[in-house]
Protein backbone atom coordinates (compact mmCIF):
# COMPACT_ATOMS: atom_id res chain seq x y z
CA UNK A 1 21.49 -19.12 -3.27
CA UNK A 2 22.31 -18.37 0.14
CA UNK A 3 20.51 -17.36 3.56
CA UNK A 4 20.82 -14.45 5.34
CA UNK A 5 19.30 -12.82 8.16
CA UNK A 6 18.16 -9.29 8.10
CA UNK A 7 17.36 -7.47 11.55
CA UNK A 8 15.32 -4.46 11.82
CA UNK A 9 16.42 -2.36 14.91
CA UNK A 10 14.84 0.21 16.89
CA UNK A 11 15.75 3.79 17.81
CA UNK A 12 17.42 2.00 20.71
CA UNK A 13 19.13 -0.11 18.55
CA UNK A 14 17.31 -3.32 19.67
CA UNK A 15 16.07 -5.99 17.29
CA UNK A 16 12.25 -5.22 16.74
CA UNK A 17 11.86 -7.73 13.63
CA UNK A 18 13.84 -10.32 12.03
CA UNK A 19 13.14 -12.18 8.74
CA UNK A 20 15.45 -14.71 6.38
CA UNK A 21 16.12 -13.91 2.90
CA UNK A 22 17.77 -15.79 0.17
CA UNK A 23 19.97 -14.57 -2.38
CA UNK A 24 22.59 -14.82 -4.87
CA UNK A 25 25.26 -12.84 -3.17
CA UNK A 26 25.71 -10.26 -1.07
CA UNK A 27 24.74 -6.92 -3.01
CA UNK A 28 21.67 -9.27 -4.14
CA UNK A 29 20.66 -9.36 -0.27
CA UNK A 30 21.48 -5.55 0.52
CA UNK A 31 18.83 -4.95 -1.98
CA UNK A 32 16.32 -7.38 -1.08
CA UNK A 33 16.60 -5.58 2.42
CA UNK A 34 16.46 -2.04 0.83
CA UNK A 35 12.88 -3.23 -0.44
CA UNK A 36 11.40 -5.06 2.70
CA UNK A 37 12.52 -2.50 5.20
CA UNK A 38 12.09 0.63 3.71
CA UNK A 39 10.15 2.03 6.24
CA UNK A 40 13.06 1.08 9.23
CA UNK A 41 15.35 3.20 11.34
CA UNK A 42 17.90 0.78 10.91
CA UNK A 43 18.44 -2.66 9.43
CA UNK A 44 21.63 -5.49 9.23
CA UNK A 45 22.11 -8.03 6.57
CA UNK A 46 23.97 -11.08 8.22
CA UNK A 47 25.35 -14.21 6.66
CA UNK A 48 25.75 -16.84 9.28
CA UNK A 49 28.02 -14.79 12.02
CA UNK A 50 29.73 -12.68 9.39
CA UNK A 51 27.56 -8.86 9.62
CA UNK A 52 27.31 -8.36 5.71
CA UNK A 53 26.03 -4.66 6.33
CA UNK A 54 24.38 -2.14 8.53
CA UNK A 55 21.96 -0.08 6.47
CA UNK A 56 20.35 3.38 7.90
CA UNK A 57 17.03 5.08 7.02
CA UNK A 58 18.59 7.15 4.28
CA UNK A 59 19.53 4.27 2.43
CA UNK A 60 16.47 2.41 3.24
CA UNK A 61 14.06 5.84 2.08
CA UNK A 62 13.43 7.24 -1.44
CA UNK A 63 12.69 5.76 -4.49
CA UNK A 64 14.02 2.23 -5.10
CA UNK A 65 13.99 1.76 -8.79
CA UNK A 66 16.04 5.28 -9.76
CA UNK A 67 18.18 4.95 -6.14
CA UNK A 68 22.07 3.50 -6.36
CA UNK A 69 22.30 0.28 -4.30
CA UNK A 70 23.14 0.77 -1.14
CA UNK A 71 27.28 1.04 -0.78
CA UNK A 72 28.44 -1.20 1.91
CA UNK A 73 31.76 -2.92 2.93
CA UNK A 74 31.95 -6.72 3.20
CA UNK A 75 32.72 -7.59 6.75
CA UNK A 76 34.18 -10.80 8.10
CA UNK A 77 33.80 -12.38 11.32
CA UNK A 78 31.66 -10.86 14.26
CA UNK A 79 29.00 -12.55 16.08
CA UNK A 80 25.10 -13.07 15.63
CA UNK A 81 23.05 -9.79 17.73
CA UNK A 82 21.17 -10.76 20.36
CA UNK A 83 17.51 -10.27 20.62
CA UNK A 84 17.30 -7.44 23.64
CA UNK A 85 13.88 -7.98 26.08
């Protein structure tokens, strides 16, 4: 199991909520955030300071148990976002 981070960002694209998750792996995470934030504009997945994936609200809407997982592309590197105040 691993930690992540996933951020919940505004229509301004500011953090509004942050929480940690663990998981097996990455896809693992995407879906745990696909469940918690299904109500967001926007969410990211992080693992340490690598951004695992940015999810929008059409793959954060609809009906979790008959929906695909969410595609997203492993991403390396990049830095931790900022809390905006």
């Amino acid at each position: 199991m691993s930690d992540y981070r996933l951020y919940s960002l505004d229509g301004a694209g500011s953090i509004s909520f942050a929480d940690w998750i663990r998981a097996d792996d990455d896809e693992h995470a995407v879906r745990q955030a696909r469940e918690l934030k299904s109500s967001a504009l926007r969410c990211e997945v992080w693992q340490g300071s690598r951004l695992v994936a940015t999810l929008g609200s059409n793959d954060l809407a609809g009906d979790l148990d008959s929906a695909p997982p969410a595609a997203f592309t492993p991403r390396g590197g990049g830095e931790s976002p900022q809390p905006t105040g």
